[in-house]
N, C-alpha and C. Protein backbone atom coordinates (compact mmCIF):
# COMPACT_ATOMS: atom_id res chain seq x y z
N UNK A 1 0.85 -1.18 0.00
CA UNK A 1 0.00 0.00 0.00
C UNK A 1 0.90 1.25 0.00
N UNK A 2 0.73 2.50 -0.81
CA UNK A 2 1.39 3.29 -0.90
C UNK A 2 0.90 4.59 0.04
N UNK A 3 2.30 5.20 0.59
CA UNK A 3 1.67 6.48 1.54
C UNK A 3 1.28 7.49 0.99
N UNK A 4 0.48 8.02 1.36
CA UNK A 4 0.15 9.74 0.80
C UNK A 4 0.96 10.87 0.82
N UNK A 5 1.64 11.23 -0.27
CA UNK A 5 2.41 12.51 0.45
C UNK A 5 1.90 13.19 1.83
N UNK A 6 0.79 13.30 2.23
CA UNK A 6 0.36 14.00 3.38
C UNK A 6 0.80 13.27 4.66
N UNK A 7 0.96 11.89 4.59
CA UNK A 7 1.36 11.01 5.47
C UNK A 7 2.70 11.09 5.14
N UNK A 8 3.35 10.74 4.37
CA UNK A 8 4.84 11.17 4.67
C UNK A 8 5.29 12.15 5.06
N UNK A 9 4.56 13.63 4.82
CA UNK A 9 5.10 14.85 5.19
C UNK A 9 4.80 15.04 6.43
N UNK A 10 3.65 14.48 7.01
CA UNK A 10 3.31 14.49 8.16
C UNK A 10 4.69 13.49 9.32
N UNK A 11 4.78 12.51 8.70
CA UNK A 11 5.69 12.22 9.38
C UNK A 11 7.27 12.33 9.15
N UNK A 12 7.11 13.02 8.28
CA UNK A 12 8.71 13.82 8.27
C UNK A 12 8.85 14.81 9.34
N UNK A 13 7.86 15.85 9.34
CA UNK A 13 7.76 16.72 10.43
C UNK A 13 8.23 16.24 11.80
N UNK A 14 6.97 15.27 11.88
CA UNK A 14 7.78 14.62 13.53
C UNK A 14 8.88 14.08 13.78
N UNK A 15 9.49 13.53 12.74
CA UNK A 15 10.86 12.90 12.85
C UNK A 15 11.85 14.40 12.69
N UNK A 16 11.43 15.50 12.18
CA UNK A 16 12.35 16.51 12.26
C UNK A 16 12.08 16.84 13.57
N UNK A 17 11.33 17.13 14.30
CA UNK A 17 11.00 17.71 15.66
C UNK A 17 11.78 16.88 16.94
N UNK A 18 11.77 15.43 16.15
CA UNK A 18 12.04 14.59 16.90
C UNK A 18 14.04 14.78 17.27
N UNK A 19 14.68 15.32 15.86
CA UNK A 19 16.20 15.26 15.83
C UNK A 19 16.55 16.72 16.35
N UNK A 20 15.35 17.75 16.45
CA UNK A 20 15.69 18.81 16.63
C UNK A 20 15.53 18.52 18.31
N UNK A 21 14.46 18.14 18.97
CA UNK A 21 14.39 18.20 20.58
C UNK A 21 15.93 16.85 20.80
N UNK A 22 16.47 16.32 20.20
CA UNK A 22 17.38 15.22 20.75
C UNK A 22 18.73 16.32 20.40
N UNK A 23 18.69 16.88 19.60
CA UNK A 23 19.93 18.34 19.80
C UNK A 23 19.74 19.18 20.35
N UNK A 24 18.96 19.41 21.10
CA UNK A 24 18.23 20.56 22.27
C UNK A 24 19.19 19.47 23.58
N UNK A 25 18.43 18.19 23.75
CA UNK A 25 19.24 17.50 25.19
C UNK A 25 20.37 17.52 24.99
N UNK A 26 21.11 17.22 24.02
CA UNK A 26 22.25 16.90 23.74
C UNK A 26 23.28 18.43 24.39
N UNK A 27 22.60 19.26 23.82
CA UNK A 27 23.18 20.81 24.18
C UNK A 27 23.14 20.87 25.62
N UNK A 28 22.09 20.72 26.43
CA UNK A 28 21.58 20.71 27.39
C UNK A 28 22.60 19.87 28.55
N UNK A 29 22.84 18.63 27.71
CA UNK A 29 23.90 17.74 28.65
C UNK A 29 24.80 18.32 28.80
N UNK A 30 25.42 18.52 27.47
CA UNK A 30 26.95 18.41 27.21
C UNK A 30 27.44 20.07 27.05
N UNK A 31 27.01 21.29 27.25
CA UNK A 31 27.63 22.09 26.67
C UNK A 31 27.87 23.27 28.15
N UNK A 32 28.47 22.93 28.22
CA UNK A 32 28.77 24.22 29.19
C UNK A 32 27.75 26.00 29.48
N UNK A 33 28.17 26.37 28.44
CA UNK A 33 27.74 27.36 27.88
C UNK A 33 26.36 27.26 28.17
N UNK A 34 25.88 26.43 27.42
CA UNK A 34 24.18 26.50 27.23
C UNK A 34 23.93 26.06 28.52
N UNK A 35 24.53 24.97 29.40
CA UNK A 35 24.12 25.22 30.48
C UNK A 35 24.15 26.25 31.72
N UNK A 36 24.58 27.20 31.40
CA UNK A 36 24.92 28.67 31.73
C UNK A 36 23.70 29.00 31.49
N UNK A 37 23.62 29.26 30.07
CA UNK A 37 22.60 30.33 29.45
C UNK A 37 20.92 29.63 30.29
N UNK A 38 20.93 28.51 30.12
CA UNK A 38 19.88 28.07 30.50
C UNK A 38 19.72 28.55 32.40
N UNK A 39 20.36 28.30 33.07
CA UNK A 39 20.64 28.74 34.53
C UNK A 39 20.01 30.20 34.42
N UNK A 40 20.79 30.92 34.14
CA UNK A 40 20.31 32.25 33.65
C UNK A 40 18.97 32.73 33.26
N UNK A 41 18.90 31.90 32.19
CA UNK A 41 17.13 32.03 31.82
C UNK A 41 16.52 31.70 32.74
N UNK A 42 16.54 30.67 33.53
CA UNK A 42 15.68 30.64 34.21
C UNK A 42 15.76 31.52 35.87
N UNK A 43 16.51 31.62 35.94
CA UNK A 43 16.84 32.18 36.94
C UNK A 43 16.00 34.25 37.15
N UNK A 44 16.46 34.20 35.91
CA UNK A 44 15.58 35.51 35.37
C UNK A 44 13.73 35.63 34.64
N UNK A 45 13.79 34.27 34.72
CA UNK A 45 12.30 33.90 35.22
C UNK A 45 11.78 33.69 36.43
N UNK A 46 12.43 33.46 37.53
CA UNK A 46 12.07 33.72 38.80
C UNK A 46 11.62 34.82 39.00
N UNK A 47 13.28 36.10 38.69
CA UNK A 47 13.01 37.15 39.12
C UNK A 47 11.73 37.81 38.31
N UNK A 48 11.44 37.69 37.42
CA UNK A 48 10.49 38.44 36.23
C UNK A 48 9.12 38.16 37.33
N UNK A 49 8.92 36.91 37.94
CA UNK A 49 7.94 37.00 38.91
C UNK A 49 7.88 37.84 39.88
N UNK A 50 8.86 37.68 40.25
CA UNK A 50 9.28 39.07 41.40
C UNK A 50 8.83 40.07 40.98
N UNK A 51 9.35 40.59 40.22
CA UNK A 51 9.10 42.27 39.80
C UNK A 51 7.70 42.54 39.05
N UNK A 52 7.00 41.53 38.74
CA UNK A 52 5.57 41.32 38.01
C UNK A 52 5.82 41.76 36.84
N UNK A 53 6.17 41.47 36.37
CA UNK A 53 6.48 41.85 34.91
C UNK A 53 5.02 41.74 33.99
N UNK A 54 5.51 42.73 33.14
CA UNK A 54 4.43 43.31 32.53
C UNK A 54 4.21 42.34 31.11
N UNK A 55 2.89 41.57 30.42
CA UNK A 55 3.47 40.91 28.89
C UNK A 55 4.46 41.25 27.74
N UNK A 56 5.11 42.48 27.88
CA UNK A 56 5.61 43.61 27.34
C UNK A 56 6.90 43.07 27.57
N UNK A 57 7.01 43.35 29.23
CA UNK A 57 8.22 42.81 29.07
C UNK A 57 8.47 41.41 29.17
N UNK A 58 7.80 40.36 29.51
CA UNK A 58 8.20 39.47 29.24
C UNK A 58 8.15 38.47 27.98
N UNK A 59 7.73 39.03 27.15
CA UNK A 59 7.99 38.93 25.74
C UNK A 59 9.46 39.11 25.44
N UNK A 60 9.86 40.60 25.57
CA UNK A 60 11.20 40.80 25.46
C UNK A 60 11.92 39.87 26.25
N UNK A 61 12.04 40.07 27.32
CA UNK A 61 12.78 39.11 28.00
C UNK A 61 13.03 37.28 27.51
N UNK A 62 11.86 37.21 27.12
CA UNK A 62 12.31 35.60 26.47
C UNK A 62 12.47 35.73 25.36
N UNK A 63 12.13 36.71 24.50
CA UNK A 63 13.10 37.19 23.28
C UNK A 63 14.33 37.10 23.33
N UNK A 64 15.13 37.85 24.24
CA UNK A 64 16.38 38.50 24.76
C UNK A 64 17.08 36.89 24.95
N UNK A 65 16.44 36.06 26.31
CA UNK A 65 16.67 35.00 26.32
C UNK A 65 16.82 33.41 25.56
N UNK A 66 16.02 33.74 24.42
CA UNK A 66 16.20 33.08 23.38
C UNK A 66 17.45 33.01 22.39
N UNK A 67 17.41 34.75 21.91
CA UNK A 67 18.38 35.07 21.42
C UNK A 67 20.02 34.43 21.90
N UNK A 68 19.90 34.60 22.90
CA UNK A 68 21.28 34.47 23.50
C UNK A 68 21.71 32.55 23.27
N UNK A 69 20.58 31.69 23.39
CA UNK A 69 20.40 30.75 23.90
C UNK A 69 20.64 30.07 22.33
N UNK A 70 19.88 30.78 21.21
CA UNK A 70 20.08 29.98 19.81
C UNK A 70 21.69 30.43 19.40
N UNK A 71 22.16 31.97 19.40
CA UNK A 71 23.36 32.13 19.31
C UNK A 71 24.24 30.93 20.08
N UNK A 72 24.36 31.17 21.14
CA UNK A 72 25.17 29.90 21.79
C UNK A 72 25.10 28.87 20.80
N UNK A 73 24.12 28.64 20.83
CA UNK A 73 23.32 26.69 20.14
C UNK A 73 24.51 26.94 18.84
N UNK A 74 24.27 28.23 18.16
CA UNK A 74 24.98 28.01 16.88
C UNK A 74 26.20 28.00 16.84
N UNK A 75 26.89 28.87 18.01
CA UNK A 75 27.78 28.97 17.80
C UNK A 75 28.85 27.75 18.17
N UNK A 76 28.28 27.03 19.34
CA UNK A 76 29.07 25.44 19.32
C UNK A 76 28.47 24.59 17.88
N UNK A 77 27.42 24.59 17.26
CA UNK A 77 27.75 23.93 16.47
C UNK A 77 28.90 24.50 15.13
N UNK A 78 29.05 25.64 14.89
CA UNK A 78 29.65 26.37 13.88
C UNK A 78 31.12 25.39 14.38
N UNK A 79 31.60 25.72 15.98
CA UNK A 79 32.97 25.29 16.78
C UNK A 79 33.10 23.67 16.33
N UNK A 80 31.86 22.94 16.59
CA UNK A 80 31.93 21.53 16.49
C UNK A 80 32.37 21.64 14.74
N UNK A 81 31.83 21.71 13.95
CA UNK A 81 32.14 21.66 12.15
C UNK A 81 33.35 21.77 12.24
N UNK A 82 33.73 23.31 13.08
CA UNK A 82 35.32 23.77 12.40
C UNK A 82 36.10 22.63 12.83
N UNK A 83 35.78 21.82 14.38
CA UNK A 83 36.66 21.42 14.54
C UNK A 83 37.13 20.24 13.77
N UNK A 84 35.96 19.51 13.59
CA UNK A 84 35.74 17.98 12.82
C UNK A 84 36.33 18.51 11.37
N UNK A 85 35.95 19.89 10.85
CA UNK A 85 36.50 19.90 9.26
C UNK A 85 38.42 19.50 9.07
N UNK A 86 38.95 20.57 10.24
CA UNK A 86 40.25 20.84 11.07
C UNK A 86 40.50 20.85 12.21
N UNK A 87 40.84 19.90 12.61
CA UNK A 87 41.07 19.36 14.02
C UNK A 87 42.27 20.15 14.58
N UNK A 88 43.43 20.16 13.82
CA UNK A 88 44.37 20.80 14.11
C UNK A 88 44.73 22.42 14.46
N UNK A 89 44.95 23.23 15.00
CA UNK A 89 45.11 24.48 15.16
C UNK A 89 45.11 24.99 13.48
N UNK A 90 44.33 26.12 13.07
CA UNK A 90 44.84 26.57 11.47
C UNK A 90 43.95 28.13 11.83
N UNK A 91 45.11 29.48 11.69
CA UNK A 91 44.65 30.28 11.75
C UNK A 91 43.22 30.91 11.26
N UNK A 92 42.71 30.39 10.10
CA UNK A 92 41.58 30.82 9.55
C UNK A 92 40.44 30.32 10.28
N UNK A 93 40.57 28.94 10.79
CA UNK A 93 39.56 28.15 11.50
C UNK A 93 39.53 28.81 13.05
N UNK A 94 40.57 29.32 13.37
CA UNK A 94 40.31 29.92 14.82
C UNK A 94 39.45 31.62 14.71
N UNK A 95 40.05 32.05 13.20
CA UNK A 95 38.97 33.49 13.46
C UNK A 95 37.82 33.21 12.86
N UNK A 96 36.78 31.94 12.11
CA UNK A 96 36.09 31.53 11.78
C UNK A 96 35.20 31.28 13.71
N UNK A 97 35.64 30.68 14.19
CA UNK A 97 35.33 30.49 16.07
C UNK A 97 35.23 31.65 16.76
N UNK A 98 36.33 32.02 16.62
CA UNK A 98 35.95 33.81 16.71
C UNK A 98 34.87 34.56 16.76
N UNK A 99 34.72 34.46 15.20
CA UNK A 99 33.88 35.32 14.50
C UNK A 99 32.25 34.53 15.10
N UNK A 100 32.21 33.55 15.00
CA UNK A 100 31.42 32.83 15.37
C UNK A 100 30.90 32.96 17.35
N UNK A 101 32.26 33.28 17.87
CA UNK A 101 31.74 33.35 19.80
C UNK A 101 31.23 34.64 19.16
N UNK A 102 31.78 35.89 19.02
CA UNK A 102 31.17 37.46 18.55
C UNK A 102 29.96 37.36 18.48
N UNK A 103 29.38 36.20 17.78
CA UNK A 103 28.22 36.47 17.52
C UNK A 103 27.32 36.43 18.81
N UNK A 104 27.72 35.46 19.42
CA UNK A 104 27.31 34.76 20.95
C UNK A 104 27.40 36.50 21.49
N UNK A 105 28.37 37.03 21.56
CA UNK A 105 28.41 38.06 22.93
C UNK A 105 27.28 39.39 22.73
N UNK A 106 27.34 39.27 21.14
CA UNK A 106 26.64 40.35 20.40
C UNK A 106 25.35 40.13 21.37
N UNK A 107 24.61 39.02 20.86
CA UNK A 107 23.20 38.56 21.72
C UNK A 107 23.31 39.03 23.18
N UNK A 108 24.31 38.58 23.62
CA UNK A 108 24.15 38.23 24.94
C UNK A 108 24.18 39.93 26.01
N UNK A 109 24.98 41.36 24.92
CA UNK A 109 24.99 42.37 25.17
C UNK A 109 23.43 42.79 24.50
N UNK A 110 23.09 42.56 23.56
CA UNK A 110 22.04 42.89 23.99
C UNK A 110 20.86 42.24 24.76
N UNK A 111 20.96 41.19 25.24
CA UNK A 111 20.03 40.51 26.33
C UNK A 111 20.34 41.56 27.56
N UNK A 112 21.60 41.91 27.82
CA UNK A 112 22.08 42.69 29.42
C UNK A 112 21.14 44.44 28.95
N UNK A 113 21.16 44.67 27.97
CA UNK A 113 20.67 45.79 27.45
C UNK A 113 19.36 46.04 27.77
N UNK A 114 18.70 44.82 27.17
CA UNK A 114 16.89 44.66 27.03
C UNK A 114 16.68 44.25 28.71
N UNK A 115 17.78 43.38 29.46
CA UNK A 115 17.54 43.20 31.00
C UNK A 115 17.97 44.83 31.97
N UNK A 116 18.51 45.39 31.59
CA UNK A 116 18.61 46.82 32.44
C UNK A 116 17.70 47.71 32.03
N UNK A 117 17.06 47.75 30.83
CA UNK A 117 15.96 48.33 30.57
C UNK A 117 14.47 48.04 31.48
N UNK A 118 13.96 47.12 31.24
CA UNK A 118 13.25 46.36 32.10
C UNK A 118 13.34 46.20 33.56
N UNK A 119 14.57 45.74 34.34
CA UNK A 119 14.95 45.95 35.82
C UNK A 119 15.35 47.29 36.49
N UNK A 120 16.46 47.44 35.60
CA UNK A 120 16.98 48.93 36.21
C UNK A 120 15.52 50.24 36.75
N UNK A 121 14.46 50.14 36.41
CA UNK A 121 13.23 51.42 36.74
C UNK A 121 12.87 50.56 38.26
N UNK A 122 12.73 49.37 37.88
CA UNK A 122 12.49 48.79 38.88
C UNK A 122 13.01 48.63 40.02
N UNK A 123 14.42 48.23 40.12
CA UNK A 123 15.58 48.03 41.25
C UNK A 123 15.02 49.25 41.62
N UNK A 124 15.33 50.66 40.67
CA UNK A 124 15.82 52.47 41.23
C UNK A 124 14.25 52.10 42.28
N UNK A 125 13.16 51.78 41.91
CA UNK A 125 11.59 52.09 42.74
C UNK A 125 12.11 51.86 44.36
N UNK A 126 12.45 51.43 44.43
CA UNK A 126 13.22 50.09 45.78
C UNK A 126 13.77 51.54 47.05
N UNK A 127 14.66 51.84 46.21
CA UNK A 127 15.29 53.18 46.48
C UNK A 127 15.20 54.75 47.17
């Protein structure tokens, strides 16, 4: 019996969802970093309760937190390629990693940006 494109596409989908959440744990186990970023996120979901955050801002905020969180994601995998392409030290492949953490900090300055915007009125209320 033959499948329906609709049934195959249908289950292509889940099998993509399926390799994408098993590189989500995988990150999750093994990566330093992301287990940082993740600490963080959540940690700044606590506080976002604290301060009652407004949908406004917590939109941004898991914007902000996302951002930072897919940069990371990419940027170890960009690190993992370079390394497997060239294992060995080779100047181009290290400012390729480089260029690649940059991207990571870029996010991550503006996550501290979009988070002092949002906290900083708040902390000063305290005051």
């Amino acid at each position: 019996m033959k499948k329906s494109s609709d049934e195959s596409f249908l289950i292509n989908r889940i099998k993509s969802v399926k390799y994408a959440v098993n590189g989500a744990v995988h990150l999750l186990k093994t990566e330093g970093s992301i287990q940082i970023q993740v600490s963080i996120a959540l940690i700044m979901t606590v506080i976002g309760f604290f301060f009652h955050l407004s949908p406004f801002e917590w939109m941004a905020q898991f914007l902000a937190m996302g951002l930072v969180i897919t940069a990371e994601s990419l940027n170890t995998a960009i690190e993992k390629l370079a390394d497997f392409i060239h294992p060995d030290y080779h100047l181009k492949i290290g400012i390729i990693k480089d260029i690649s953490a940059g991207a990571a900090v870029f996010a991550a300055v503006v996550a501290i940006i979009i988070g002092a915007i949002i906290y900083m009125p708040k902390i000063l209320s305290f005051f």
